[in-house]
N, C-alpha and C. Protein backbone atom coordinates (compact mmCIF):
# COMPACT_ATOMS: atom_id res chain seq x y z
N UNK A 1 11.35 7.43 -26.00
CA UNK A 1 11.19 8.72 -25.34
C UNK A 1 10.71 9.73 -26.37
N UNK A 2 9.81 10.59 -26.11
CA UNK A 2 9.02 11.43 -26.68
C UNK A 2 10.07 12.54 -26.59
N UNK A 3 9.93 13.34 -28.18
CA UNK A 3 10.80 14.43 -28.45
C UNK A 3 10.20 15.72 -28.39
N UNK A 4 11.22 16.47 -26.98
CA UNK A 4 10.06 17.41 -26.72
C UNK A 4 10.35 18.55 -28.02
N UNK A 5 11.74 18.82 -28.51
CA UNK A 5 12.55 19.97 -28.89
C UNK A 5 11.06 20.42 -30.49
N UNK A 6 10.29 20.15 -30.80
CA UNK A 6 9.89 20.25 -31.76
C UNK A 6 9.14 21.64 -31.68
N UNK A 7 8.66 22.46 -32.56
CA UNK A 7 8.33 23.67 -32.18
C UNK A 7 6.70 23.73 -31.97
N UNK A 8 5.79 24.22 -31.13
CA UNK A 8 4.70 24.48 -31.08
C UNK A 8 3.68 24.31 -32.20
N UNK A 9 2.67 24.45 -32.46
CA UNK A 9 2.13 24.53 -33.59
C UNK A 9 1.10 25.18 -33.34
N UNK A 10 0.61 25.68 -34.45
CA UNK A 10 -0.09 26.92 -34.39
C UNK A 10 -1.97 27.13 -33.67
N UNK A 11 -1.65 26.65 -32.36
CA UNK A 11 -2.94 26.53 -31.37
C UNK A 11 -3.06 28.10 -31.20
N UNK A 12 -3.94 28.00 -29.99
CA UNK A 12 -4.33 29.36 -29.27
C UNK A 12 -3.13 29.12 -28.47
N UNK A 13 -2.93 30.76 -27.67
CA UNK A 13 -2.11 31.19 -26.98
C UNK A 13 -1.75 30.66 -25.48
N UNK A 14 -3.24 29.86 -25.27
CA UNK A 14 -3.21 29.16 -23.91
C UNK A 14 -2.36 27.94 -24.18
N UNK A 15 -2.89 27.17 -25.54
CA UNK A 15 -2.04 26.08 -25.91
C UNK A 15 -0.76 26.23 -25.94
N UNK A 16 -0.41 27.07 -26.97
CA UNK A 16 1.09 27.47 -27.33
C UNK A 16 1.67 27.83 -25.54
N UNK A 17 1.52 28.48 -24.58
CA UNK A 17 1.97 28.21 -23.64
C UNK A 17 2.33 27.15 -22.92
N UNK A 18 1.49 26.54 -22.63
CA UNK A 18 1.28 25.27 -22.50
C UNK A 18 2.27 24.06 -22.68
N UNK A 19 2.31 24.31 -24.13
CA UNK A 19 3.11 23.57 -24.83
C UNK A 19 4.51 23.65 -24.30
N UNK A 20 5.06 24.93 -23.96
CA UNK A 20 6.25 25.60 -24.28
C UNK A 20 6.81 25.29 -22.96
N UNK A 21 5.76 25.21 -21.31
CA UNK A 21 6.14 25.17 -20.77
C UNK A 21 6.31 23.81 -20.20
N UNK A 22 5.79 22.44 -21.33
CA UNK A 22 5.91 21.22 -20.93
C UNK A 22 7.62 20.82 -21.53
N UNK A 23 7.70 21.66 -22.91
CA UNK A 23 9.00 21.33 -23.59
C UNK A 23 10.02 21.75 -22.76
N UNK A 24 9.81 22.74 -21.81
CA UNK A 24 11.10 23.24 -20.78
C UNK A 24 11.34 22.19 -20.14
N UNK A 25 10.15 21.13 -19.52
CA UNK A 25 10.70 20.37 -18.75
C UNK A 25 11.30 18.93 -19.59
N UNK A 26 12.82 18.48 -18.70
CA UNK A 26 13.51 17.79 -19.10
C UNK A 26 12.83 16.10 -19.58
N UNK A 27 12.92 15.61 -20.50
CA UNK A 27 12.63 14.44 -20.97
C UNK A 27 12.80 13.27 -19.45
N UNK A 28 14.09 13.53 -18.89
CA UNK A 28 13.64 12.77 -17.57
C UNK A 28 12.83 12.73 -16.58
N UNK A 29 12.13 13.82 -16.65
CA UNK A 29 11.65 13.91 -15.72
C UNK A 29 9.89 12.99 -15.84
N UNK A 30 9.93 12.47 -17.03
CA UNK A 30 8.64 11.61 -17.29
C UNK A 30 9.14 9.79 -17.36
N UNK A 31 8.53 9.29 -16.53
CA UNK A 31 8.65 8.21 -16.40
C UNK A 31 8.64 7.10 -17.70
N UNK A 32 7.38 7.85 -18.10
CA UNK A 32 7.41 7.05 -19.63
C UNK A 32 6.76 7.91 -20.73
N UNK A 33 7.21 8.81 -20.21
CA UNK A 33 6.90 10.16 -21.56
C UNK A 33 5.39 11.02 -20.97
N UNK A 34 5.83 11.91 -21.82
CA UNK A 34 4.72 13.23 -21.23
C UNK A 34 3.20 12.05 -21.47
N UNK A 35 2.30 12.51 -20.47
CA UNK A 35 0.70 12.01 -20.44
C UNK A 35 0.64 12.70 -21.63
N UNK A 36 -0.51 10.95 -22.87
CA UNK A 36 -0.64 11.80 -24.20
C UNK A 36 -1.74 13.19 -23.96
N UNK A 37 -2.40 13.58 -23.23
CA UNK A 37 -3.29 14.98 -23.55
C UNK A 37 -2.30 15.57 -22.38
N UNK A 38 -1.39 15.76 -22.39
CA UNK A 38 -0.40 16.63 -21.90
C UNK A 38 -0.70 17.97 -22.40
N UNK A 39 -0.94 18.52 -23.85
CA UNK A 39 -1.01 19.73 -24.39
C UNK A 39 -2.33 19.95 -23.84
N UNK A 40 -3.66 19.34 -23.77
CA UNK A 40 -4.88 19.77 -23.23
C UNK A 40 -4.39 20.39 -21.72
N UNK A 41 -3.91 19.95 -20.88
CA UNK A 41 -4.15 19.76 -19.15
C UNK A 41 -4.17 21.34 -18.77
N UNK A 42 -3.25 22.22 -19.90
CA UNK A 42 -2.95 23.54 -19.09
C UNK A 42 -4.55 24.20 -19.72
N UNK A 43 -4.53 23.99 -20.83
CA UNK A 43 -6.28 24.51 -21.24
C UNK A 43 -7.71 24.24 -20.07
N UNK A 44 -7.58 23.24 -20.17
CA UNK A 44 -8.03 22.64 -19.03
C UNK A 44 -8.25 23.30 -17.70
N UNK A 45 -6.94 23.06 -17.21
CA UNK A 45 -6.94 23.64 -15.84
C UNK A 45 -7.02 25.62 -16.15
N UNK A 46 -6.86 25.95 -16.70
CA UNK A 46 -6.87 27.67 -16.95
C UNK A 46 -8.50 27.62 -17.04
N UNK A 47 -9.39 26.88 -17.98
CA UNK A 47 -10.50 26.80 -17.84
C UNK A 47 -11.72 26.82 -16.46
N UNK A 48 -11.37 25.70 -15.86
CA UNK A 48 -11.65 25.43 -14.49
C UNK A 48 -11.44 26.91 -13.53
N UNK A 49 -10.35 27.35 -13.76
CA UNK A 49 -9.70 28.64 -12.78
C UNK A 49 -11.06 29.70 -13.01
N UNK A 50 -10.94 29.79 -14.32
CA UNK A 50 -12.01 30.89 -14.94
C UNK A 50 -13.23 30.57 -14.34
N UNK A 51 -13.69 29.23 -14.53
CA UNK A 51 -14.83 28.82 -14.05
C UNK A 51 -15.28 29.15 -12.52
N UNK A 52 -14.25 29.03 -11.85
CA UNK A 52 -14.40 28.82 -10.31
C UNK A 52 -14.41 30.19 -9.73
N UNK A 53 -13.88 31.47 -11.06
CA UNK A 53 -13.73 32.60 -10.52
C UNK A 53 -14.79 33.55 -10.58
N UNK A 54 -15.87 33.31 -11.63
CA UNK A 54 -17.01 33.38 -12.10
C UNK A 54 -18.22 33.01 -11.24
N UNK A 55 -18.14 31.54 -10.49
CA UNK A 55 -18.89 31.05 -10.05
C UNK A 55 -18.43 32.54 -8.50
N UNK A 56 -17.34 32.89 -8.27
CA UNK A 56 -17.27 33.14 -6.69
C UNK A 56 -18.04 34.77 -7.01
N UNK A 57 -17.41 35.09 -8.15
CA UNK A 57 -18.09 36.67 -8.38
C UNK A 57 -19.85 36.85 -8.39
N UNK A 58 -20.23 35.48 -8.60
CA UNK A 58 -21.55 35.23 -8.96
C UNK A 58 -22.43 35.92 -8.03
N UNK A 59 -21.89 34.69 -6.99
CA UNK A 59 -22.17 34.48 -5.77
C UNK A 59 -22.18 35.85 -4.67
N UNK A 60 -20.69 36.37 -4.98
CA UNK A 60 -20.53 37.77 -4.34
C UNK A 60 -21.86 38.65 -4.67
N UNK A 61 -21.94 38.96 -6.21
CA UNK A 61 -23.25 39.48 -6.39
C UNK A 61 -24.34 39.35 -6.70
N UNK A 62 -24.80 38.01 -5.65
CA UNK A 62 -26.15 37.79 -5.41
C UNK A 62 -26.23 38.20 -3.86
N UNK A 63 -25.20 38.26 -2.94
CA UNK A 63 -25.29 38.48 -1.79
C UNK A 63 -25.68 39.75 -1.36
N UNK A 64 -24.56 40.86 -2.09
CA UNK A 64 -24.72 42.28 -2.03
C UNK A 64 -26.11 42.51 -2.77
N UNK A 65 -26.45 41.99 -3.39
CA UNK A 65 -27.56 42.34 -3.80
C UNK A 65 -29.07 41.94 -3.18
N UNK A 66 -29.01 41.07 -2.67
CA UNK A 66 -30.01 40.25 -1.45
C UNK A 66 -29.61 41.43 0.38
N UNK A 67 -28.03 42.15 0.16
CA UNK A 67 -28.10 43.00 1.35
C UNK A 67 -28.72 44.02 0.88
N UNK A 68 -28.81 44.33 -0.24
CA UNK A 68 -29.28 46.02 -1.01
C UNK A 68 -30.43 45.81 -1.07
N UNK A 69 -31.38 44.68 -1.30
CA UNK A 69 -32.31 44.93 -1.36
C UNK A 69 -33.42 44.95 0.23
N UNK A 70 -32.65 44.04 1.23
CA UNK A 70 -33.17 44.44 2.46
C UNK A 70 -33.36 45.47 3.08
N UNK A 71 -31.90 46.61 2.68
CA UNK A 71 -31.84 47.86 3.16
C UNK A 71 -32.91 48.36 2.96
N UNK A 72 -32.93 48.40 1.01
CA UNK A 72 -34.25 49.12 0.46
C UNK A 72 -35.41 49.13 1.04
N UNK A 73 -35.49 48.20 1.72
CA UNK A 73 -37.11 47.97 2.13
C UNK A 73 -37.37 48.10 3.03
N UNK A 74 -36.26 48.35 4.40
CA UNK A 74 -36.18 49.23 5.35
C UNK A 74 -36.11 50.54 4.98
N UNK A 75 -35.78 51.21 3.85
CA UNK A 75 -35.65 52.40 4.43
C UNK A 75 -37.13 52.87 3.76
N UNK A 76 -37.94 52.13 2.95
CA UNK A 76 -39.25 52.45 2.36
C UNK A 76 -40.20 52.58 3.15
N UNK A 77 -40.53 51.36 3.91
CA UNK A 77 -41.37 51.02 5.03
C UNK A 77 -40.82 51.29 6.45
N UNK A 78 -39.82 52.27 6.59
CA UNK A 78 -39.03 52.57 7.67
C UNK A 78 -39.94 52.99 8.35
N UNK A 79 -40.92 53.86 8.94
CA UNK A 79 -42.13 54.16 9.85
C UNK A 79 -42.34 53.40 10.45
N UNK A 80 -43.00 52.29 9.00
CA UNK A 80 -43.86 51.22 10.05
C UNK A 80 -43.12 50.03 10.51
N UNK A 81 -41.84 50.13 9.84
CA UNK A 81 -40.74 49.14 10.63
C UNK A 81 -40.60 49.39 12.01
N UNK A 82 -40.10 50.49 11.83
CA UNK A 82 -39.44 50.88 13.54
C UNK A 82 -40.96 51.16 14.20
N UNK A 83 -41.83 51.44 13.62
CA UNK A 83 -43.05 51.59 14.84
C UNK A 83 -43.42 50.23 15.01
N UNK A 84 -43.17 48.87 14.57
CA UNK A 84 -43.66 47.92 15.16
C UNK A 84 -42.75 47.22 16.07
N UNK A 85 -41.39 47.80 15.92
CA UNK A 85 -40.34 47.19 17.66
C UNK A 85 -40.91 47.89 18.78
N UNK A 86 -40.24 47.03 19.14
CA UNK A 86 -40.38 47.69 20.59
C UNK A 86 -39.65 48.39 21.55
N UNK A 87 -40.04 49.42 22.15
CA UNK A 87 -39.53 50.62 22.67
C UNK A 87 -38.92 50.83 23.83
N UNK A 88 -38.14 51.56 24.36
CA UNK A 88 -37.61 51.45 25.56
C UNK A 88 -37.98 53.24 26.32
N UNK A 89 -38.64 53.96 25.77
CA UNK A 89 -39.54 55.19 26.08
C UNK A 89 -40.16 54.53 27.43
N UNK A 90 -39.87 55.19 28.23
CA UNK A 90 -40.88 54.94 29.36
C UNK A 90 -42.23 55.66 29.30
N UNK A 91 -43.59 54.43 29.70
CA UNK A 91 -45.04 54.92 29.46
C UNK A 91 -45.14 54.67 28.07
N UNK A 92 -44.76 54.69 26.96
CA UNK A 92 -45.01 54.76 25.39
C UNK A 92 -45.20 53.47 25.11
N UNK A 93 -46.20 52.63 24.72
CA UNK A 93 -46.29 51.66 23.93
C UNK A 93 -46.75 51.64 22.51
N UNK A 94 -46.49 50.59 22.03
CA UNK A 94 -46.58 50.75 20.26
C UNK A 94 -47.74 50.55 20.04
N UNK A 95 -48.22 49.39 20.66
CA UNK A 95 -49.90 49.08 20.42
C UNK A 95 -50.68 50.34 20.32
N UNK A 96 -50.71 50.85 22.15
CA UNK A 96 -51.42 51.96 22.13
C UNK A 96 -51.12 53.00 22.89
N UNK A 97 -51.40 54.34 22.14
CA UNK A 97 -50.06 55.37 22.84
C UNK A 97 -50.42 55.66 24.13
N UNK A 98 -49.78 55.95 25.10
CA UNK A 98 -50.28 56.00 26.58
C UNK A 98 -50.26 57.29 26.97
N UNK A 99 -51.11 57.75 28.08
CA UNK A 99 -51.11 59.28 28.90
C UNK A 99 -50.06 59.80 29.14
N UNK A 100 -49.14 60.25 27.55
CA UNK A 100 -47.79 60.94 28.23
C UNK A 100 -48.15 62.56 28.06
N UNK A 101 -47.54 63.00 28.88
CA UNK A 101 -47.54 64.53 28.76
C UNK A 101 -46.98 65.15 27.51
N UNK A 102 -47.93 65.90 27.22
CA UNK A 102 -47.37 66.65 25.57
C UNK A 102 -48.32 65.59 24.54
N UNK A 103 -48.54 64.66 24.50
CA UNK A 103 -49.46 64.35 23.28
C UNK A 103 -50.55 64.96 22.81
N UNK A 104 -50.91 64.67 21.77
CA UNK A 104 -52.01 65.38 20.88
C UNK A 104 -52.45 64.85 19.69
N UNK A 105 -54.20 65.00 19.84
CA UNK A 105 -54.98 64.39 18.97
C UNK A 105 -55.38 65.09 18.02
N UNK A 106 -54.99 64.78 17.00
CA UNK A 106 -55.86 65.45 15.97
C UNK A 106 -57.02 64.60 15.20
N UNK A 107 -57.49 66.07 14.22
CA UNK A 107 -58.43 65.01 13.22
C UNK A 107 -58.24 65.98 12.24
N UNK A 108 -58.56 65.45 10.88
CA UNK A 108 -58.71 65.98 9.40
C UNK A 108 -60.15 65.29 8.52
N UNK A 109 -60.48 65.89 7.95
CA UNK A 109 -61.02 65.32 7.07
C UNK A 109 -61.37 66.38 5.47
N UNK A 110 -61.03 65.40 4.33
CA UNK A 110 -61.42 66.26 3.02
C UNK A 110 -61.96 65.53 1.98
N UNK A 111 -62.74 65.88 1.27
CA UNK A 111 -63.53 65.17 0.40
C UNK A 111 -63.45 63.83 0.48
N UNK A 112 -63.59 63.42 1.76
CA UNK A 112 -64.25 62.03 2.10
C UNK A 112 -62.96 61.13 2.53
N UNK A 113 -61.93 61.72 2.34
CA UNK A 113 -60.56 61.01 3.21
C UNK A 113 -60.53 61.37 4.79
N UNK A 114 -60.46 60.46 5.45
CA UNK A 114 -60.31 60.87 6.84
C UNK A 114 -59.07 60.75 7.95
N UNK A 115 -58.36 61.76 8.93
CA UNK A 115 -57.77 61.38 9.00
C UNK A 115 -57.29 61.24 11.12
N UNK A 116 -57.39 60.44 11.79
CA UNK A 116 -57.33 60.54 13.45
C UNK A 116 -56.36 60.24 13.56
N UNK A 117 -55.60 60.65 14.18
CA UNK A 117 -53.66 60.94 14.69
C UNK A 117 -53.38 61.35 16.02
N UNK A 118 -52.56 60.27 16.79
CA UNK A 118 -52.06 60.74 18.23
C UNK A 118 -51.05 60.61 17.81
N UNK A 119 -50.01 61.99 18.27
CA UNK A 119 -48.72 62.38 17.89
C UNK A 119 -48.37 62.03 19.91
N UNK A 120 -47.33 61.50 19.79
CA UNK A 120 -46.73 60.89 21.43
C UNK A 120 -45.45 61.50 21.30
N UNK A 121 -44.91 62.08 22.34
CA UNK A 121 -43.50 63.19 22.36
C UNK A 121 -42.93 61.88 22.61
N UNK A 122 -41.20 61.52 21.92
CA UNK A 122 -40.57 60.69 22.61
C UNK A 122 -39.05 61.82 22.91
N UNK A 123 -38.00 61.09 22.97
CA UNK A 123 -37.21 62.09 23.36
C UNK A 123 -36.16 62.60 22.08
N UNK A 124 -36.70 63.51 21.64
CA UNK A 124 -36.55 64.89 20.29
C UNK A 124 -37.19 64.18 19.44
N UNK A 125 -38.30 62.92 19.27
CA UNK A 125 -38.97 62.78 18.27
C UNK A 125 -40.51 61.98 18.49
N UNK A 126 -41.37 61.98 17.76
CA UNK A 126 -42.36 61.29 17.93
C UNK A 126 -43.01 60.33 17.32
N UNK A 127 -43.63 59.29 18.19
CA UNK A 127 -44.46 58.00 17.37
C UNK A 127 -45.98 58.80 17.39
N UNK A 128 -46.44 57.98 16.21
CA UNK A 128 -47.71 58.51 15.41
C UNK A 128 -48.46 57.26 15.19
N UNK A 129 -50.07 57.98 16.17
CA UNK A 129 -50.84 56.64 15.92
C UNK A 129 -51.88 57.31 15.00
N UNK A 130 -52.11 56.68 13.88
CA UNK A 130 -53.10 57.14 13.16
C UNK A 130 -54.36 55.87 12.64
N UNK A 131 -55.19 56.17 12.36
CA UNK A 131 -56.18 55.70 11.54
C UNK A 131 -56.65 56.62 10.39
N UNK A 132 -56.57 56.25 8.90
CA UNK A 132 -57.16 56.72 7.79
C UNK A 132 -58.21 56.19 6.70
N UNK A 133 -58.72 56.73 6.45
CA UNK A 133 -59.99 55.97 5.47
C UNK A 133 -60.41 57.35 4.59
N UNK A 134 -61.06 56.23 3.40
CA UNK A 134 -61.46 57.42 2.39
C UNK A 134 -60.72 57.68 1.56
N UNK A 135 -59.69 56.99 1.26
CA UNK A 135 -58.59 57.35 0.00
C UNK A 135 -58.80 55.84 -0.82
N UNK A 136 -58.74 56.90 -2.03
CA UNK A 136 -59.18 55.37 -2.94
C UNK A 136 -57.90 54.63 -2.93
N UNK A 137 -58.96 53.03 -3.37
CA UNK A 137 -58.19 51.58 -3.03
C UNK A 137 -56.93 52.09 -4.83
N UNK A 138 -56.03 51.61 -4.09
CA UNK A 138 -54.81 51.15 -5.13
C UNK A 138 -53.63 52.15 -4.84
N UNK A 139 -53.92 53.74 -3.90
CA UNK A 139 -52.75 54.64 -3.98
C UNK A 139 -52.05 54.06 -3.42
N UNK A 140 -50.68 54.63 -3.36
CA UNK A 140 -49.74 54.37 -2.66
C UNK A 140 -49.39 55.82 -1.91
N UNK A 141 -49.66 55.63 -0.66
CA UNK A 141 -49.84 56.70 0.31
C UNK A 141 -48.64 56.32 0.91
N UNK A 142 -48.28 57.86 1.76
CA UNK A 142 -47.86 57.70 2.91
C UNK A 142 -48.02 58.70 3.91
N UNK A 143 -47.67 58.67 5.45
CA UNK A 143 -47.89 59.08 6.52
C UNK A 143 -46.82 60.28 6.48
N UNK A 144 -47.28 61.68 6.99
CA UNK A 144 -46.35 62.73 6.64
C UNK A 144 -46.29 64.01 8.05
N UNK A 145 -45.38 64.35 9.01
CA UNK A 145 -45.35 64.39 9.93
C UNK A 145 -45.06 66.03 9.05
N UNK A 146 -45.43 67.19 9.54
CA UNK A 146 -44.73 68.55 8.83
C UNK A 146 -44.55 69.36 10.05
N UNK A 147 -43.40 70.01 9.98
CA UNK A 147 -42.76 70.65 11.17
C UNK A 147 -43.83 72.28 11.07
N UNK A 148 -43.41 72.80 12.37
CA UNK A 148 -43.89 74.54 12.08
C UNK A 148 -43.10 74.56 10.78
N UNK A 149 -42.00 75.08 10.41
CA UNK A 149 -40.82 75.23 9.72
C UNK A 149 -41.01 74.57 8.39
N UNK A 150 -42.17 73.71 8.28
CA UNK A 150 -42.48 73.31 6.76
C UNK A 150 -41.49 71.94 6.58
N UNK A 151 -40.65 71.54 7.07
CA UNK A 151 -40.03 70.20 7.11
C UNK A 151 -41.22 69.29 7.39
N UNK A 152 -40.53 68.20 6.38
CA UNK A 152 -41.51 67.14 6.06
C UNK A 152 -40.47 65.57 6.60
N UNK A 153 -41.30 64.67 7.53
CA UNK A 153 -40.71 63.45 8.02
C UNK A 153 -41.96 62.59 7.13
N UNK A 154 -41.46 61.27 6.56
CA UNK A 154 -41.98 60.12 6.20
C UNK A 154 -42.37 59.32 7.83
N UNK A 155 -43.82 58.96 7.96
CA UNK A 155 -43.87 58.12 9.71
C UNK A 155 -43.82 56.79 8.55
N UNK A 156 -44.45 56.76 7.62
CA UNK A 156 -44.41 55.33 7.14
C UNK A 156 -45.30 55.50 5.99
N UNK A 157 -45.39 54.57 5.20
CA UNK A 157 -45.98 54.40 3.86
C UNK A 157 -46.98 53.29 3.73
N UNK A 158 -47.91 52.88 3.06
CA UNK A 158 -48.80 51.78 2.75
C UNK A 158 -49.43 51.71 1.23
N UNK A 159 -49.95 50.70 0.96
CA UNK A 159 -50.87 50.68 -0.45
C UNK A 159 -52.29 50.35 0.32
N UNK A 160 -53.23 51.13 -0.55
CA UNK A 160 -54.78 51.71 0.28
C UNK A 160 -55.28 50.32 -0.27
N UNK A 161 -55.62 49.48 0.21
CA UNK A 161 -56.11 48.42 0.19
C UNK A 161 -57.95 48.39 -0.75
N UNK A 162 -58.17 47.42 -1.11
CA UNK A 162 -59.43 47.47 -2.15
C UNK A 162 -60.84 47.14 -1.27
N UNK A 163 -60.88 48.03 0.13
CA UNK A 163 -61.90 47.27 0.98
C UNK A 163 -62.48 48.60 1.32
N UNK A 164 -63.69 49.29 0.45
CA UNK A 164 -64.23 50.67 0.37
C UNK A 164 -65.02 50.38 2.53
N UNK A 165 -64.45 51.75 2.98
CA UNK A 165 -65.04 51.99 4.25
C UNK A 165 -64.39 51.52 5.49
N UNK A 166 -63.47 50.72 4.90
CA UNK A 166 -62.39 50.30 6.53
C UNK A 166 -61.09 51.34 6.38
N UNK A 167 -60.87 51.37 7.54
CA UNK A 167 -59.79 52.04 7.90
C UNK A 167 -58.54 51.82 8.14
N UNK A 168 -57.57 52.28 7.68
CA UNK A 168 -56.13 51.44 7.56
C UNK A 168 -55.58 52.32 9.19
N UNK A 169 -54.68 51.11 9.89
CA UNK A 169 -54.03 51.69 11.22
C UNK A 169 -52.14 51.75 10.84
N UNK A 170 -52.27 52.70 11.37
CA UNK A 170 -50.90 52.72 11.01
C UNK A 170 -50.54 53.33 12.62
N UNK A 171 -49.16 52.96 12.56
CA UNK A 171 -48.15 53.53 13.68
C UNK A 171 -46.76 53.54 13.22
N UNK A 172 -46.24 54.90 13.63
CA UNK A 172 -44.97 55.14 13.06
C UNK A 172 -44.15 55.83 13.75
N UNK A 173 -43.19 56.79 13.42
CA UNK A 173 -42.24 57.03 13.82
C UNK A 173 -41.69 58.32 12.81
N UNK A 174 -40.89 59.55 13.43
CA UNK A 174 -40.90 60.82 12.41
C UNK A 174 -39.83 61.75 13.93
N UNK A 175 -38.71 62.04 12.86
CA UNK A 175 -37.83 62.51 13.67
C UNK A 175 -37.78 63.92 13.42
N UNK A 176 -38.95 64.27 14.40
CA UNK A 176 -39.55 65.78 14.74
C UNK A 176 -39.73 66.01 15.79
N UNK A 177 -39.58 67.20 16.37
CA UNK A 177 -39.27 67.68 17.73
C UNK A 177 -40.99 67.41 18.54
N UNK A 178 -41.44 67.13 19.60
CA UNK A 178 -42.69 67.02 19.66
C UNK A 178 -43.13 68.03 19.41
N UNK A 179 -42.92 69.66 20.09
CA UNK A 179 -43.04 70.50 20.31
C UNK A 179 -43.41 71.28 19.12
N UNK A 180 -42.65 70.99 17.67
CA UNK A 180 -42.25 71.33 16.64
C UNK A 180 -43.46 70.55 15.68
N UNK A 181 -44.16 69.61 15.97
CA UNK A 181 -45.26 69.30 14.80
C UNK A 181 -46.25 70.35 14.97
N UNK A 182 -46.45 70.59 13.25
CA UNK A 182 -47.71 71.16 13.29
C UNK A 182 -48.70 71.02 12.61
N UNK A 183 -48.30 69.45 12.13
CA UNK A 183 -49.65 68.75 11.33
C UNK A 183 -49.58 67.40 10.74
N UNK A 184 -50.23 66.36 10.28
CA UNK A 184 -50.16 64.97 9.95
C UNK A 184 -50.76 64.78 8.62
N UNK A 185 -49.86 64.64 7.64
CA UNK A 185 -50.84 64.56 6.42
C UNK A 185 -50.43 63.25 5.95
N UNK A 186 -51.80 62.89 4.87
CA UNK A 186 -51.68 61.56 4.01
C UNK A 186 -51.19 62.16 2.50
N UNK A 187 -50.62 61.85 2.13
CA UNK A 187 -50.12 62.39 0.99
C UNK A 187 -50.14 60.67 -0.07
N UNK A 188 -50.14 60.83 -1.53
CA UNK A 188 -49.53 60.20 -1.93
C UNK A 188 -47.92 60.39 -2.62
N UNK A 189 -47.49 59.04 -3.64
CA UNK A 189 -45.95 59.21 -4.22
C UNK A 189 -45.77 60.95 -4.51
N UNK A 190 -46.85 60.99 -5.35
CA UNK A 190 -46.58 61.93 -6.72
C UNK A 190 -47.05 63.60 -5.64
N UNK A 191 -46.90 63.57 -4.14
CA UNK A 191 -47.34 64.41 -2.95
C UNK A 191 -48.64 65.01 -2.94
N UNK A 192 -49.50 64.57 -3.90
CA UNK A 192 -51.14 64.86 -3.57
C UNK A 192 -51.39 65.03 -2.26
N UNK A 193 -51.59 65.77 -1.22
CA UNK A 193 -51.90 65.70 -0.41
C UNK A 193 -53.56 65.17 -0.10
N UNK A 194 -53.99 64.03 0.30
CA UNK A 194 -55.76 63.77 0.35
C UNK A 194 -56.13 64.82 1.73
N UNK A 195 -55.62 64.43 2.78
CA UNK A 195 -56.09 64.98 4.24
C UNK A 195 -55.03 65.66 4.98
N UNK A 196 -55.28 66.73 5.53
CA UNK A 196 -53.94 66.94 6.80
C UNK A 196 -55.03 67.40 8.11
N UNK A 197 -54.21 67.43 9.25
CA UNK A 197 -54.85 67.32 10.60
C UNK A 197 -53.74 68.16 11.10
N UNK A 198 -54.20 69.02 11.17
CA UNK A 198 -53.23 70.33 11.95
C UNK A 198 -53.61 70.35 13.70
N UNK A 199 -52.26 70.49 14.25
CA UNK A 199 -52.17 70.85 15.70
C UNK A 199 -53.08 71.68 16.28
């Protein structure tokens, strides 16, 4: 029979535990003496714990981070997100805006940016059909709804594509009173405004 009473020796703290808490238990209680890596098993298993707790935190934040980044990209491209579902507005379709009462067409144009916009009343806000061209290929634009009152709604955002003379379509969405727009501009990030199309 293996003698537990002997004192620790000078391991790490996981060991020395370990140790201390195999020597508590009674010599009978081993059939034919402690398993020889008896002093490893608690290292061991404390190891594994760590491991498995690591692996779950991992995991946690790859998830939240795969949800954060979906949000993000809804709330960037939010315009042209929500302008491509589909609607429950009666008469309003997304494709193409229909003969509702209160809409209005505009146009803009400035040093060669152009800009055609049907603003469609929905109920306290409006979808925006536009076509733009004439802004050089690479900005990063977006669609800009401006109240009388100087409030500014995002309808949606795009990158101006490298194809000189076509026209980018956009349809969006801008939580402005119909009544209350009083103009549609292309703006880029840094708010250059290229074109606006006033009411």
């Amino acid at each position: 029979m293996t003698d537990h009473t002997e004192a620790p020796d000078a391991h790490c703290a996981d060991c020395r535990a370990g140790r201390e808490l195999l020597d508590a238990i009674p010599p009978e209680a081993f059939l034919d003496g402690p398993p020889e890596d008896a002093e490893l098993l608690l290292p061991r298993t404390l190891r594994r714990i760590k491991e498995e707790k690591a692996a779950t935190r991992r995991k946690r934040t790859i998830t939240i981070s795969a949800a954060a980044a979906v949000v993000a990209l809804a709330a960037l491209g939010g315009g042209i997100v929500i302008g491509r579902s589909s609607t429950t507005q009666p008469g309003v379709s997304v494709a193409e805006p229909a003969d509702v009462p209160g809409t209005k067409q505009l146009a803009g144009s400035d040093s060669g940016a152009k800009l055609a916009a049907t603003v469609v009343p929905a109920n306290g806000w409006v979808w925006v059909h536009a076509s733009v061209s004439g802004i050089p290929a690479g900005q990063k634009c977006r669609l800009v709804v401006v109240s009388r009152t100087g409030q500014t709604e995002i309808a949606g955002s795009w990158l101006v594509p490298d194809k000189p003379g076509s026209a980018t379509k956009l349809v969006g969405t801008a939580l402005v009173a119909p009544a209350d727009v009083a103009a549609v501009e292309v703006q880029n990030l840094a708010g250059h405004v290229f074109v606006r199309a006033n009411t």
